[in-house]
C-alpha atoms as a PDB file:
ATOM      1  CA  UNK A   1       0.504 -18.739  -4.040  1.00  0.00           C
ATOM      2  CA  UNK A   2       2.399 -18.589  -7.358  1.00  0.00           C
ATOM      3  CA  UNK A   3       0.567 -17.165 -10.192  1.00  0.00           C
ATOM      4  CA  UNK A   4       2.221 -16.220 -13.604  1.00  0.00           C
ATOM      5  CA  UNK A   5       0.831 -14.395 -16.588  1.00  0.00           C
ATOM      6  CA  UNK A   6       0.782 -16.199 -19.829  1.00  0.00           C
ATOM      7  CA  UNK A   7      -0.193 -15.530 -23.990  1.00  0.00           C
ATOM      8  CA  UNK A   8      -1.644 -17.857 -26.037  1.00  0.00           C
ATOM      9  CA  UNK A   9      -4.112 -17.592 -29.325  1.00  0.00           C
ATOM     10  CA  UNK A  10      -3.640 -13.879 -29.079  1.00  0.00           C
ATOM     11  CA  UNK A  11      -4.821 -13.586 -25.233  1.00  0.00           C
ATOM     12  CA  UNK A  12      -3.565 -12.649 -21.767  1.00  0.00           C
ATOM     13  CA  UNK A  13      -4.247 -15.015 -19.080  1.00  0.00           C
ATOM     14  CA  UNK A  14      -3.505 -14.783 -15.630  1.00  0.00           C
ATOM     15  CA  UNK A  15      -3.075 -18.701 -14.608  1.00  0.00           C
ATOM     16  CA  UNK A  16      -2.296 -20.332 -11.179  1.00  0.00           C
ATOM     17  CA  UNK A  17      -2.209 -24.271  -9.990  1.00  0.00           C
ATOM     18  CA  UNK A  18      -5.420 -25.967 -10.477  1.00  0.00           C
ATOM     19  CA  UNK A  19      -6.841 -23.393 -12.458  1.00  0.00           C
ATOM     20  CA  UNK A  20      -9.371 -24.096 -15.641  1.00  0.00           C
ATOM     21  CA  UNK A  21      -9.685 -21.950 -18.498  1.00  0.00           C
ATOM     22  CA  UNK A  22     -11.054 -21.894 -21.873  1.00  0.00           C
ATOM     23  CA  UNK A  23      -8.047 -20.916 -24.748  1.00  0.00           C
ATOM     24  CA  UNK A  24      -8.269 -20.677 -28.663  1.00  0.00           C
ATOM     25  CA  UNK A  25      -8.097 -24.584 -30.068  1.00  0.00           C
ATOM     26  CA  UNK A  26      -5.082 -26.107 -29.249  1.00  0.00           C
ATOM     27  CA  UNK A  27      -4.038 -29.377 -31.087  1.00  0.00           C
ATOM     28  CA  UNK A  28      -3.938 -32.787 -28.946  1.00  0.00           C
ATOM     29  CA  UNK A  29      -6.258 -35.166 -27.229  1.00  0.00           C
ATOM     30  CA  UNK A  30      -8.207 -35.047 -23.801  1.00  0.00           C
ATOM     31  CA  UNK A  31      -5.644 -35.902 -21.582  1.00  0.00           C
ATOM     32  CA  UNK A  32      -2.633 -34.662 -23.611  1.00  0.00           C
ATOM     33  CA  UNK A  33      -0.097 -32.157 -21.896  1.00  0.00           C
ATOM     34  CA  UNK A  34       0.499 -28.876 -23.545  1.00  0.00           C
ATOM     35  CA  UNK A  35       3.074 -26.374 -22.366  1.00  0.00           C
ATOM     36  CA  UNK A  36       2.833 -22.675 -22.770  1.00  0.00           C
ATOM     37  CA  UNK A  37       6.348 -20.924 -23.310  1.00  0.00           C
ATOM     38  CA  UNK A  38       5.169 -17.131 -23.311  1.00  0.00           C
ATOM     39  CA  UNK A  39       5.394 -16.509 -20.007  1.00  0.00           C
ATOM     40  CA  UNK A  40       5.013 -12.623 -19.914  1.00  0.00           C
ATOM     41  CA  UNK A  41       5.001 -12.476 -15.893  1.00  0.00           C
ATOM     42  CA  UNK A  42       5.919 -14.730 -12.994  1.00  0.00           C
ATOM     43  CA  UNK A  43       5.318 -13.594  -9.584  1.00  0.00           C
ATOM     44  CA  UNK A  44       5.320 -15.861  -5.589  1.00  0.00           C
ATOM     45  CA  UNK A  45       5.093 -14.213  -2.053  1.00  0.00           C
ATOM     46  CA  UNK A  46       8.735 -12.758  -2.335  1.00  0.00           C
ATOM     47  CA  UNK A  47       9.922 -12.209  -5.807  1.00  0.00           C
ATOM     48  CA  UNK A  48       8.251 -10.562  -8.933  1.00  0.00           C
ATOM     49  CA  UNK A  49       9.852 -11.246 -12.648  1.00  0.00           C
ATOM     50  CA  UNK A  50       8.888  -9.332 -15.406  1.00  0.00           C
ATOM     51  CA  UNK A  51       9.484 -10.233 -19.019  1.00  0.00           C
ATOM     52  CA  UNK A  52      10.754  -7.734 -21.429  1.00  0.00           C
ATOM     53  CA  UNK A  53       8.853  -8.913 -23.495  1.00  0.00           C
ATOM     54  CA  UNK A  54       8.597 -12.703 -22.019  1.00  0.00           C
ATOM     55  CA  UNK A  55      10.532 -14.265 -19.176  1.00  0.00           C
ATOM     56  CA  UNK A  56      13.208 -16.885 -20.359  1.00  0.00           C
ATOM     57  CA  UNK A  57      13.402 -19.989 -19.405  1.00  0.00           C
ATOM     58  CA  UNK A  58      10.202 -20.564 -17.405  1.00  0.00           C
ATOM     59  CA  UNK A  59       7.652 -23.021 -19.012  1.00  0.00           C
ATOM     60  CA  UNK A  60       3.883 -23.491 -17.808  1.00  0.00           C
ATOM     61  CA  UNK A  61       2.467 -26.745 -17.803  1.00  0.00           C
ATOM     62  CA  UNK A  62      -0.972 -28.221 -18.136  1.00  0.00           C
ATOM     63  CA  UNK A  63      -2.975 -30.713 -19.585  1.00  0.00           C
ATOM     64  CA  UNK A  64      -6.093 -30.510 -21.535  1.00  0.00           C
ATOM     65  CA  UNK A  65      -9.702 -31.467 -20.184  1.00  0.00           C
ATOM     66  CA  UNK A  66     -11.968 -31.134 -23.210  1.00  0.00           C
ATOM     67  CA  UNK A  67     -11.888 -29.757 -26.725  1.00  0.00           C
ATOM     68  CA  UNK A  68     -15.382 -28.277 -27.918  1.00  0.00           C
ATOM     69  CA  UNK A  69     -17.431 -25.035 -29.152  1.00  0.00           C
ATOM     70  CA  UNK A  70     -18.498 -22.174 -27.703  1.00  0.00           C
ATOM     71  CA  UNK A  71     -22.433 -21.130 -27.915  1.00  0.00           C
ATOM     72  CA  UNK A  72     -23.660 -19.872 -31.295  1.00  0.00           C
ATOM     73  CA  UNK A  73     -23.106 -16.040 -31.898  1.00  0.00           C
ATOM     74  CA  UNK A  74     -25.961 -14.474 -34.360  1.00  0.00           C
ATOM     75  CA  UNK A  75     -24.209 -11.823 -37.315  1.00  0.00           C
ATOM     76  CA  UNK A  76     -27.068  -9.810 -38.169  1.00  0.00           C
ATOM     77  CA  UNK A  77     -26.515  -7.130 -40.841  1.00  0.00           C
ATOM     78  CA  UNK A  78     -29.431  -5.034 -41.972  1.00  0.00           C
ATOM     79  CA  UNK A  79     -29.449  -2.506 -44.919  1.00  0.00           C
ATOM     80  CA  UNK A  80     -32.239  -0.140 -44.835  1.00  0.00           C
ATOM     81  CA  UNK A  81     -31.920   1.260 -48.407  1.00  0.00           C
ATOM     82  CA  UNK A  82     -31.695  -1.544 -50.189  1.00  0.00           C
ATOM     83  CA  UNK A  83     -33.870  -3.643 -48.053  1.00  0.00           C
ATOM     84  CA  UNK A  84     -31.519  -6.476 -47.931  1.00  0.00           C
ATOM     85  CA  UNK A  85     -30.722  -8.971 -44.518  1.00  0.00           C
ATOM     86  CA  UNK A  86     -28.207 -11.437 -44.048  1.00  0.00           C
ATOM     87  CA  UNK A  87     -28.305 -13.698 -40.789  1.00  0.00           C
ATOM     88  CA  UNK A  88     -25.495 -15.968 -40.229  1.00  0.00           C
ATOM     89  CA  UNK A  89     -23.952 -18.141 -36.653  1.00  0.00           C
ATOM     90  CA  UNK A  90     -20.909 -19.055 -35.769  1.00  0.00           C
ATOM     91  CA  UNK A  91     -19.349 -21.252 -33.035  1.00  0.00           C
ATOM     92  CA  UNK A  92     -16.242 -20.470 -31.807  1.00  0.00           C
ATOM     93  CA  UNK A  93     -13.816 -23.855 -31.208  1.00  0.00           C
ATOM     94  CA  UNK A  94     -12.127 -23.704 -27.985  1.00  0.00           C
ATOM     95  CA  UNK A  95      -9.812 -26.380 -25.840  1.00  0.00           C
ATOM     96  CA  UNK A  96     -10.399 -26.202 -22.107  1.00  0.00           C
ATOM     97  CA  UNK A  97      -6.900 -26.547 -20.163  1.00  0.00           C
ATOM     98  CA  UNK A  98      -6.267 -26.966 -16.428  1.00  0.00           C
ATOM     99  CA  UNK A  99      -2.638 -25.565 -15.116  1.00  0.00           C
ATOM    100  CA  UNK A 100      -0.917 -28.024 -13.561  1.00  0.00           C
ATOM    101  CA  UNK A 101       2.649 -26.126 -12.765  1.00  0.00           C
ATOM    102  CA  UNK A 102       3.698 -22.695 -12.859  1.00  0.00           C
END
């Protein structure tokens, strides 16, 4: 089973066929197809290709399932001294993408 190693919104993933994954937001519509060209490893049952730093000329393909946000993180910060709070959320956007080649 092929399996390659890709970067994208400042994160490694390690992505095969079928795979789903949650990425930073990506631009296009459900359904869309999105390729990812920084390929930083490709590997199958015989042969193992290592970028230095990326691989040329290999291209991942998928297509993307949903676009949406991530639960709501609490920033809490607290200053004894001078008895002041601040309480804020945030929800990270995200684009869920399966793999369809490698």
């Amino acid at each position: 089973m092929a399996f390659a190693i890709i970067e994208t919104g400042g994160k490694q993933y390690k992505v095969r066929v079928g795979d789903k994954l949650k990425v930073e937001k990506l631009e296009g519509e459900k359904g869309n197809p999105v390729s990812f060209d920084k390929v930083l490893l490709t590997a199958d049952k015989s042969s193992v290709e290592i970028g230095t730093p990326l691989v040329k000329g290999i291209l991942v393909g998928g297509k993307i399932v949903s676009q949406g946000r991530g639960e709501k993180k609490i920033i809490f910060k607290y200053s004894s001294k001078a008895r002041t709070r601040r309480k804020k959320g945030h929800r990270q956007h995200f684009t869920e993408v399966e793999i369809t080649k490698v």
